[in-house]
C-alpha atoms as a PDB file:
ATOM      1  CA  UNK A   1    -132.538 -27.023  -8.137  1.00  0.00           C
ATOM      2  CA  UNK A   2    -134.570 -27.103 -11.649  1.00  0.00           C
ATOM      3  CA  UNK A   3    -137.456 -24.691 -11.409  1.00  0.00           C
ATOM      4  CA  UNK A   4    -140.462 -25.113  -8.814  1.00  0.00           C
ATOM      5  CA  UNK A   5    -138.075 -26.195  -6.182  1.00  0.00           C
ATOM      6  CA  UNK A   6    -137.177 -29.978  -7.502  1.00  0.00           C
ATOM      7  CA  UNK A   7    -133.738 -31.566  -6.771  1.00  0.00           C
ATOM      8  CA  UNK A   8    -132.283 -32.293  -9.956  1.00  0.00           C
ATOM      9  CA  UNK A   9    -131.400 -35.677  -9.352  1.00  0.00           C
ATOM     10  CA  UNK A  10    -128.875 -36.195 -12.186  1.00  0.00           C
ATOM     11  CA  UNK A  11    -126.311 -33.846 -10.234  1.00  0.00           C
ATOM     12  CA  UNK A  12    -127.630 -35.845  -6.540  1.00  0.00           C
ATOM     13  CA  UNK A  13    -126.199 -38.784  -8.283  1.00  0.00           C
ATOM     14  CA  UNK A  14    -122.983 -37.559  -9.436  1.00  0.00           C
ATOM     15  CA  UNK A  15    -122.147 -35.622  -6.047  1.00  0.00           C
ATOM     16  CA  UNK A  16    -122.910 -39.051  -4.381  1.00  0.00           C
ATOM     17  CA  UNK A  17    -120.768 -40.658  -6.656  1.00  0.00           C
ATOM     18  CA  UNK A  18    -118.072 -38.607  -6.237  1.00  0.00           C
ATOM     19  CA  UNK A  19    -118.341 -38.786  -2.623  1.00  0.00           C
ATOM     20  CA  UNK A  20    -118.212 -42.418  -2.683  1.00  0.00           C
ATOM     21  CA  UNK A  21    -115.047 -42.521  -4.293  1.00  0.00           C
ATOM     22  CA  UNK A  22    -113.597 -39.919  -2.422  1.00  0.00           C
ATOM     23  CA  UNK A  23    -114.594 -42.290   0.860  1.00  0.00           C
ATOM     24  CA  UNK A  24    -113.168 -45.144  -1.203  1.00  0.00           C
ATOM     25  CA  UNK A  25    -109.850 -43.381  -1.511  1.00  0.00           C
ATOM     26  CA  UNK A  26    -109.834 -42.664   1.996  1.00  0.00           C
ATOM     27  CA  UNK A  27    -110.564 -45.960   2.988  1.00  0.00           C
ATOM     28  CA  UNK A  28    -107.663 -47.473   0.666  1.00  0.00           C
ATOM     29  CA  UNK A  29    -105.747 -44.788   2.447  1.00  0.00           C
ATOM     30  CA  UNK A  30    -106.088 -45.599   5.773  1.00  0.00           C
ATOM     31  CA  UNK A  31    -105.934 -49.444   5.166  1.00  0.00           C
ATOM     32  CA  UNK A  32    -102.190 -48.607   3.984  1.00  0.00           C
ATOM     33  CA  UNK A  33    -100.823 -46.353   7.074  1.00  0.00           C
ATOM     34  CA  UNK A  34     -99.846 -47.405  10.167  1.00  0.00           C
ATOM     35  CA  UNK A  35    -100.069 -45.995  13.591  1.00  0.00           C
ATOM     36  CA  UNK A  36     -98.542 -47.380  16.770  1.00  0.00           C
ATOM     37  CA  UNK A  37     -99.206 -47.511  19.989  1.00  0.00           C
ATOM     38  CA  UNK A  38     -96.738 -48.522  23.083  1.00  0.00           C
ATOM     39  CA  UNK A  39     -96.904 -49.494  27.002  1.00  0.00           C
ATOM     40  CA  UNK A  40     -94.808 -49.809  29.614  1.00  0.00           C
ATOM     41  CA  UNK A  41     -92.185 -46.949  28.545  1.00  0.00           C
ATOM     42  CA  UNK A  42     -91.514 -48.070  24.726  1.00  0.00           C
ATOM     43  CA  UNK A  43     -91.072 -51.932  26.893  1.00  0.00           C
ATOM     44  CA  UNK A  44     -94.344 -52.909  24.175  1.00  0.00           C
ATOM     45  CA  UNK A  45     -95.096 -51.515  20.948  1.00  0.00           C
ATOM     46  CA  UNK A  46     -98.336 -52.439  18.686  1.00  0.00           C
ATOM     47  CA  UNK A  47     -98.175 -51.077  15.108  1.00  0.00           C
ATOM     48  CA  UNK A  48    -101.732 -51.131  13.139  1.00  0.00           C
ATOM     49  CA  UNK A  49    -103.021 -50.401  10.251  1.00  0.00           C
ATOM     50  CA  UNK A  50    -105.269 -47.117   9.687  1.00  0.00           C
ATOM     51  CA  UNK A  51    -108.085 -49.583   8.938  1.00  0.00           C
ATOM     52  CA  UNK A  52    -107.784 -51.624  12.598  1.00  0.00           C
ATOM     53  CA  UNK A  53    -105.730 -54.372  11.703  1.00  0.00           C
ATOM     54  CA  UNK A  54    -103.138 -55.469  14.092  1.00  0.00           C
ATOM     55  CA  UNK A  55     -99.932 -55.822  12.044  1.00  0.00           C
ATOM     56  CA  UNK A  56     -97.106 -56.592  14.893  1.00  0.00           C
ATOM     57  CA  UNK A  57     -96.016 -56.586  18.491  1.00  0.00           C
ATOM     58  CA  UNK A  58     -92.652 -55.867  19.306  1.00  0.00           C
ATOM     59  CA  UNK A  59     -91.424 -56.679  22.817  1.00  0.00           C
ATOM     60  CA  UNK A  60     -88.138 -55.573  24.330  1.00  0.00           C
ATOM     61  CA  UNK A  61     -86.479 -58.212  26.353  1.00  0.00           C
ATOM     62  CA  UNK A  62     -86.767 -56.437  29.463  1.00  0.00           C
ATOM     63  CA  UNK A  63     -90.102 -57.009  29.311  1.00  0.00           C
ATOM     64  CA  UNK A  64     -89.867 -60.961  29.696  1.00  0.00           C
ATOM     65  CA  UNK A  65     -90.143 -62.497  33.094  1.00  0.00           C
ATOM     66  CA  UNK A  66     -90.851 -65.961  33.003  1.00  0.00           C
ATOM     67  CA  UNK A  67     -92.266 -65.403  36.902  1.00  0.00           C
ATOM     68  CA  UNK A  68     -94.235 -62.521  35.355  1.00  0.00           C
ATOM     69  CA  UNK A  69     -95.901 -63.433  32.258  1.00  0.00           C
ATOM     70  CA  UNK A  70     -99.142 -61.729  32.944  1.00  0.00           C
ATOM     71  CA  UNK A  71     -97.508 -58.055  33.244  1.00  0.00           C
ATOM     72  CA  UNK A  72     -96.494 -58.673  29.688  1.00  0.00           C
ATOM     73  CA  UNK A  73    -100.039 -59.675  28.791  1.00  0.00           C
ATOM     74  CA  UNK A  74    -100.994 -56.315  30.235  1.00  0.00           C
ATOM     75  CA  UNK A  75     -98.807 -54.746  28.474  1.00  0.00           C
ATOM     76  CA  UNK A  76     -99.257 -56.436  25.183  1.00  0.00           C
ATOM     77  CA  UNK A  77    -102.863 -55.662  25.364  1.00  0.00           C
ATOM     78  CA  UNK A  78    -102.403 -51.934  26.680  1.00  0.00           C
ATOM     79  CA  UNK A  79     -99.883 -51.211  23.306  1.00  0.00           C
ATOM     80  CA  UNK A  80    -102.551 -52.530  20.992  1.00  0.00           C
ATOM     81  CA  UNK A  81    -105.541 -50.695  23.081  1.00  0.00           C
ATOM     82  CA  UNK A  82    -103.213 -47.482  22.361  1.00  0.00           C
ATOM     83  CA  UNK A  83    -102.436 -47.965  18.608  1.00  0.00           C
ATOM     84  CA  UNK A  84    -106.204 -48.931  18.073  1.00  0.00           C
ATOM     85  CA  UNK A  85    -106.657 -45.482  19.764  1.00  0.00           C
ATOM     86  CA  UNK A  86    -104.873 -44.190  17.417  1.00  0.00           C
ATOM     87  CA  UNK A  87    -106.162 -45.832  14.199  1.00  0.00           C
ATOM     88  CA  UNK A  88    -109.499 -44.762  15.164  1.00  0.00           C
ATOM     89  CA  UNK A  89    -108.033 -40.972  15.878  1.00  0.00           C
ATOM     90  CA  UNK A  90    -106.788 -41.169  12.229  1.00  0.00           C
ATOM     91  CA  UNK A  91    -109.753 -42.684  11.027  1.00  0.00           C
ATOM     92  CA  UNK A  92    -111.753 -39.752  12.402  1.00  0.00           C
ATOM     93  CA  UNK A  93    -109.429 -37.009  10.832  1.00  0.00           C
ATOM     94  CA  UNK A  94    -109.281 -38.911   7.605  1.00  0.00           C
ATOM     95  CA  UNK A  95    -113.175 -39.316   6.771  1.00  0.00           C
ATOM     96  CA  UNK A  96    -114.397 -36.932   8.947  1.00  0.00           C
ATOM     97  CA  UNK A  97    -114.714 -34.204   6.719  1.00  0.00           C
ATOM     98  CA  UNK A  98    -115.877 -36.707   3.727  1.00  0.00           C
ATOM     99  CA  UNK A  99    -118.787 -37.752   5.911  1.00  0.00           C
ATOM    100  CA  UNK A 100    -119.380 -34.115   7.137  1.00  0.00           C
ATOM    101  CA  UNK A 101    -121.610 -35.553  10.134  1.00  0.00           C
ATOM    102  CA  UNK A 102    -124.121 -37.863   8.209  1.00  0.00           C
ATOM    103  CA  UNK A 103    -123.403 -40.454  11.063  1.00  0.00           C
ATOM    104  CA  UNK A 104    -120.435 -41.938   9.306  1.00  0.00           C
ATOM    105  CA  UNK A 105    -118.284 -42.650  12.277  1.00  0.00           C
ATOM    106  CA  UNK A 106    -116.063 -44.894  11.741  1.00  0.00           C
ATOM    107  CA  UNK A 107    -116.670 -47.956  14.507  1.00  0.00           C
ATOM    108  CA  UNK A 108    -113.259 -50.604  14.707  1.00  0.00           C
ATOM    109  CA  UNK A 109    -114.539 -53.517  14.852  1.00  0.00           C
ATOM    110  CA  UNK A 110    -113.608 -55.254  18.115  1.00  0.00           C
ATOM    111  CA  UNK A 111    -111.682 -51.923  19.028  1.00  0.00           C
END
């Protein structure tokens, strides 16, 4: 603070600065790792991006049953419900402490 209890506002902008890059990084960071998530016993796995981003399903064979095809719905559905859990769980570690409470939860879009 410069004397009589004023902000200096020079170093305000270059912490803020700072911290936007550092939220930047984080963001780039999270867009490149992926998390999965799985239902039915391993039978469905999801993998996503950090960021949200649904980047495949993979469904073992077992899983098929032309009679059934709306347990494998479930399923598919459940796997990327878990991996989305997951993306936001990472999300939360990742910028967390960047944001240090200032209401910068990360909401998933359609998650």
């Amino acid at each position: 603070m410069k004397p009589g209890g004023q902000p200096d506002m020079q170093q305000l902008m270059k912490q803020a600065q700072k911290m936007q890059a550092q939220l930047m990084q984080a963001q780039e960071e999270l867009a490149k790792t992926e998390v999965q998530g799985t239902a039915g016993g391993g039978l469905v796995t999801a993998t996503v991006s950090g960021s949200g981003e649904v980047l495949s399903i993979k469904i073992d064979p077992k899983a098929v049953d032309a009679d059934d095809v709306e347990s494998l719905e479930d399923l598919v559905v459940a796997a990327i419900r878990d991996a989305a859990r997951a993306a936001q769980e990472l999300a939360s570690q990742t910028m967390g402490p960047l944001t240090g409470g200032l209401g910068g939860g990360l909401g998933l879009p359609g998650m």
